[in-house]
Protein backbone atom coordinates (compact mmCIF):
# COMPACT_ATOMS: atom_id res chain seq x y z
CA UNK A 1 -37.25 74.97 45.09
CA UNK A 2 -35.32 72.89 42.60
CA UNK A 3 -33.29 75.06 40.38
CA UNK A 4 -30.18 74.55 37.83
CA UNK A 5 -27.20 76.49 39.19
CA UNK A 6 -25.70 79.37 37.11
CA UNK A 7 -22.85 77.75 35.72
CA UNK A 8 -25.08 75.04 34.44
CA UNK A 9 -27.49 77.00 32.90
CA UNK A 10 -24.61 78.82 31.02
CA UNK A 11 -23.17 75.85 30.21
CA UNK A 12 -26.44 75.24 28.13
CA UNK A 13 -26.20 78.59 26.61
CA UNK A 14 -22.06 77.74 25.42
CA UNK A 15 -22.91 74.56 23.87
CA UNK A 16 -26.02 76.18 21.94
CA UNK A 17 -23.83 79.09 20.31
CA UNK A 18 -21.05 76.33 19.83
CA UNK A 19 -24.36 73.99 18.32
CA UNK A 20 -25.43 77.00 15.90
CA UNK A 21 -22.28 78.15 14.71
CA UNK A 22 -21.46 75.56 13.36
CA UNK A 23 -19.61 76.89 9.97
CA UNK A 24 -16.66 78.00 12.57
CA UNK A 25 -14.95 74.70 13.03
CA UNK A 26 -13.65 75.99 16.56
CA UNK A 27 -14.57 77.91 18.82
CA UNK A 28 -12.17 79.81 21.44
CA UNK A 29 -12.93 80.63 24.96
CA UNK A 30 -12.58 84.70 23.92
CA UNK A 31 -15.13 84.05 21.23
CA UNK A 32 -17.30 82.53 23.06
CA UNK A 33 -17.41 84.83 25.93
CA UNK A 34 -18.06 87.90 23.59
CA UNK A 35 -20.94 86.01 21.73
CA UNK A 36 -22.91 85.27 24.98
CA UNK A 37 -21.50 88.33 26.95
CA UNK A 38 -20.29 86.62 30.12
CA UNK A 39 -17.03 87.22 31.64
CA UNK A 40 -13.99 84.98 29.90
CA UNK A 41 -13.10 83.17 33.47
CA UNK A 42 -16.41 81.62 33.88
CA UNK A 43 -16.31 80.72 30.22
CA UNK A 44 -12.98 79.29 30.54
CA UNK A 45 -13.81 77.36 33.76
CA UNK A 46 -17.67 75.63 32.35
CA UNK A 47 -15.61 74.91 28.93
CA UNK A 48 -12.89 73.02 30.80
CA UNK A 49 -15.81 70.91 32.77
CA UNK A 50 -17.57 70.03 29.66
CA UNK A 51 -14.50 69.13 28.02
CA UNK A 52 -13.72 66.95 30.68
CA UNK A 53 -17.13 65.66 30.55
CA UNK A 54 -16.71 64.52 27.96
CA UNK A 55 -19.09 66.57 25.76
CA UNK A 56 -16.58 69.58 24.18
CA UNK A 57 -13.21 68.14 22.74
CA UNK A 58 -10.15 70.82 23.40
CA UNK A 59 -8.13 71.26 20.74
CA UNK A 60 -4.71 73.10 21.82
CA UNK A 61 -2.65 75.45 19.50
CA UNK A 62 -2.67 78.55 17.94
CA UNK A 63 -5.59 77.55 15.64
CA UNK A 64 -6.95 75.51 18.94
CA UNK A 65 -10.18 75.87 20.79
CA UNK A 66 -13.58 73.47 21.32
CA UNK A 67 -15.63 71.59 19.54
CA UNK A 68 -18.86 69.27 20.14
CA UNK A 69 -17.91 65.42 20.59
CA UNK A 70 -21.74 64.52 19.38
CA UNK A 71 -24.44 66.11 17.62
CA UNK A 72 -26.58 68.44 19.71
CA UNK A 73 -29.23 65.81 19.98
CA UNK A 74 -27.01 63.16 21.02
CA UNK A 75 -26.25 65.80 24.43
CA UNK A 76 -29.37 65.93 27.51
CA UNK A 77 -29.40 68.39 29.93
CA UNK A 78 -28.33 66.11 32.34
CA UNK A 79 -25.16 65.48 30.47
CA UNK A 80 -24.27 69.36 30.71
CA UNK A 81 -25.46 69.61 34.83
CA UNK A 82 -23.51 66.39 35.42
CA UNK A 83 -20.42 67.43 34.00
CA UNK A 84 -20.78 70.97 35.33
CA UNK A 85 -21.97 70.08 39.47
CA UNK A 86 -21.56 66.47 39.19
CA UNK A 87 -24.50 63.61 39.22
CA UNK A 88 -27.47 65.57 39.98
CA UNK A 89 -29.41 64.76 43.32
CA UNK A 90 -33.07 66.43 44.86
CA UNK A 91 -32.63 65.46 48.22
CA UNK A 92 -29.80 64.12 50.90
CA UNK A 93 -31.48 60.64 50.17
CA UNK A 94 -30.79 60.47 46.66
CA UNK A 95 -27.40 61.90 46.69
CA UNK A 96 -24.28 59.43 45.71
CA UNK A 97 -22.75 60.47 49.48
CA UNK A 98 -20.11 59.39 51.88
CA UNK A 99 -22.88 61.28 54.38
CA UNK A 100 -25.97 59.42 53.91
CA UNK A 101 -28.83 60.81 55.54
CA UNK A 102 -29.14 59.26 59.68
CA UNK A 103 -32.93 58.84 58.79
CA UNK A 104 -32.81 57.33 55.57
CA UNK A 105 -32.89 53.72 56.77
CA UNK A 106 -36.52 54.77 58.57
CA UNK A 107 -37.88 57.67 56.11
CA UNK A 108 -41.67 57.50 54.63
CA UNK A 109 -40.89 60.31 52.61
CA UNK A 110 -37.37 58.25 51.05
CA UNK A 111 -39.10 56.56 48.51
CA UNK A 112 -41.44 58.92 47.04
CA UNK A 113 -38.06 61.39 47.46
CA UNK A 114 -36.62 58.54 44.95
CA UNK A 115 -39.43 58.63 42.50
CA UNK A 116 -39.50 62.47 42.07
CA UNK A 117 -35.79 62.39 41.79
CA UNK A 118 -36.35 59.65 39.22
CA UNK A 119 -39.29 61.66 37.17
CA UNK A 120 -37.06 64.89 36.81
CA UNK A 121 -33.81 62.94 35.88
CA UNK A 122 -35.64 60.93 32.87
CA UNK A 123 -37.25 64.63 31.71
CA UNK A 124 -33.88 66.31 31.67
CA UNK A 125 -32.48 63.52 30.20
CA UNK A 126 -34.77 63.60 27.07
CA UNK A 127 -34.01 67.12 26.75
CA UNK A 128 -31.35 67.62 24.30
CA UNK A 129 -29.23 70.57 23.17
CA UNK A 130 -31.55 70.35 20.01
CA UNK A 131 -34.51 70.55 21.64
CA UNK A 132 -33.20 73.81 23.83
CA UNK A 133 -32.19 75.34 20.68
CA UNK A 134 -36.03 75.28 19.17
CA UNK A 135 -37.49 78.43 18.91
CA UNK A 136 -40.61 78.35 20.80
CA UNK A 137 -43.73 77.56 18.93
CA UNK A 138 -41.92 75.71 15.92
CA UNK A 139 -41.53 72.39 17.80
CA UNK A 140 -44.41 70.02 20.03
CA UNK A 141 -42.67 71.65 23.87
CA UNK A 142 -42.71 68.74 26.27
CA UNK A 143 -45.73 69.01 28.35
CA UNK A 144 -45.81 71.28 30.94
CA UNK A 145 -46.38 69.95 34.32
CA UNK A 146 -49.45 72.25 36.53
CA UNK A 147 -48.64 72.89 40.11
CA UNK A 148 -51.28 73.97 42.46
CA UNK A 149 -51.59 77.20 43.50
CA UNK A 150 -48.99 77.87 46.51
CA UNK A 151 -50.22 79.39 49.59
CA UNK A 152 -50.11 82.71 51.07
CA UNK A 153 -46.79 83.11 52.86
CA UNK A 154 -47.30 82.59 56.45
CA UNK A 155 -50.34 80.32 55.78
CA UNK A 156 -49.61 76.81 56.64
C-alpha cells in the first residue's frame, strides 16, 4: 500500500491553516499547534522542514514566526512530502540510493515500477495547496482512479 506518512500529511494540514489565515501576517509554532490540535514538537519539527524546504520562510524575533514563500497554488504535494521525507520513491528501484536494488540491472517488473512511480509523482505534483484547500463539491476533483476489487485474504 502506498501511503503519505503522518508528518507529511500534517504538513499539508499546517500550510492550509497558514494558506487560510492569511489576515495574520505570521504565524507561530504555538498558534499553529492550537489551531490544528497537534502537539507543539511535531509542529515545531514539520515547520522547520518546510522552512528549509524552502516553502515556509522563518522569521525570528519576538514578533517572528512563518510565512508562505509562494502562493498556495504555486506549492504541490510533492513539494510538502519532499521537503518533509525527502524525494519521494514507490519502490527500491526508483529510489535516489547508495543501495540500489541487486536485481535491478535484470528486473521485468523495473520499468513498469518506473512508470507507476512516474504516474503518481506527476498527480501529486499537480496537486496544489489550493486545490487541497477546496471544499469538496465546489471545484472539478481530479479524476478518481477505479481499482478492482481486491481479493479475499488468503485467496491468491
Amino acid at each position: 500500500m502506498l501511503r503519505i506518512s503522518r508528518l507529511a500529511d500534517y504538513g499539508v494540514l499546517l500550510l492550509l491553516q497558514v494558506a487560510k489565515d492569511s489576515g495574520s501576517p505570521m504565524h507561530t509554532a504555538r498558534d499553529l499547534a492550537d489551531a490544528v490540535a497537534l502537539p507543539l514538537p511535531t509542529v515545531t519539527k514539520i515547520l522547520k522542514a518546510l522552512a528549509k524546504g524552502g516553502i515556509l520562510e522563518s522569521h525570528r524575533g519576538k514578533t517572528g514566526g512563518y510565512t508562505l514563500n509562494r502562493p498556495p497554488a504555486a506549492v504541490s504535494v510533492v513539494d510538502v512530502i519532499t521537503a518533509i521525507e525527502g524525494r519521494p520513491a514507490f519502490t527500491q528501484c526508483t529510489a535516489v540510493t547508495e543501495d540500489p536494488c541487486v536485481r535491478e540491472a535484470s528486473c521485468p517488473a523495473r520499468p513498469n515500477w518506473s512508470r507507476v512511480h512516474g504516474t503518481v509523482l506527476a498527480a501529486l505534483s499537480r496537486l496544489t495547496l489550493a486545490d487541497m484547500g477546496q471544499v469538496p463539491g465546489r471545484r472539478v476533483p481530479i479524476a478518481p482512479v477505479t481499482l478492482p476489487a481486491a481479493p479475499p485474504r488468503g485467496v491468491s
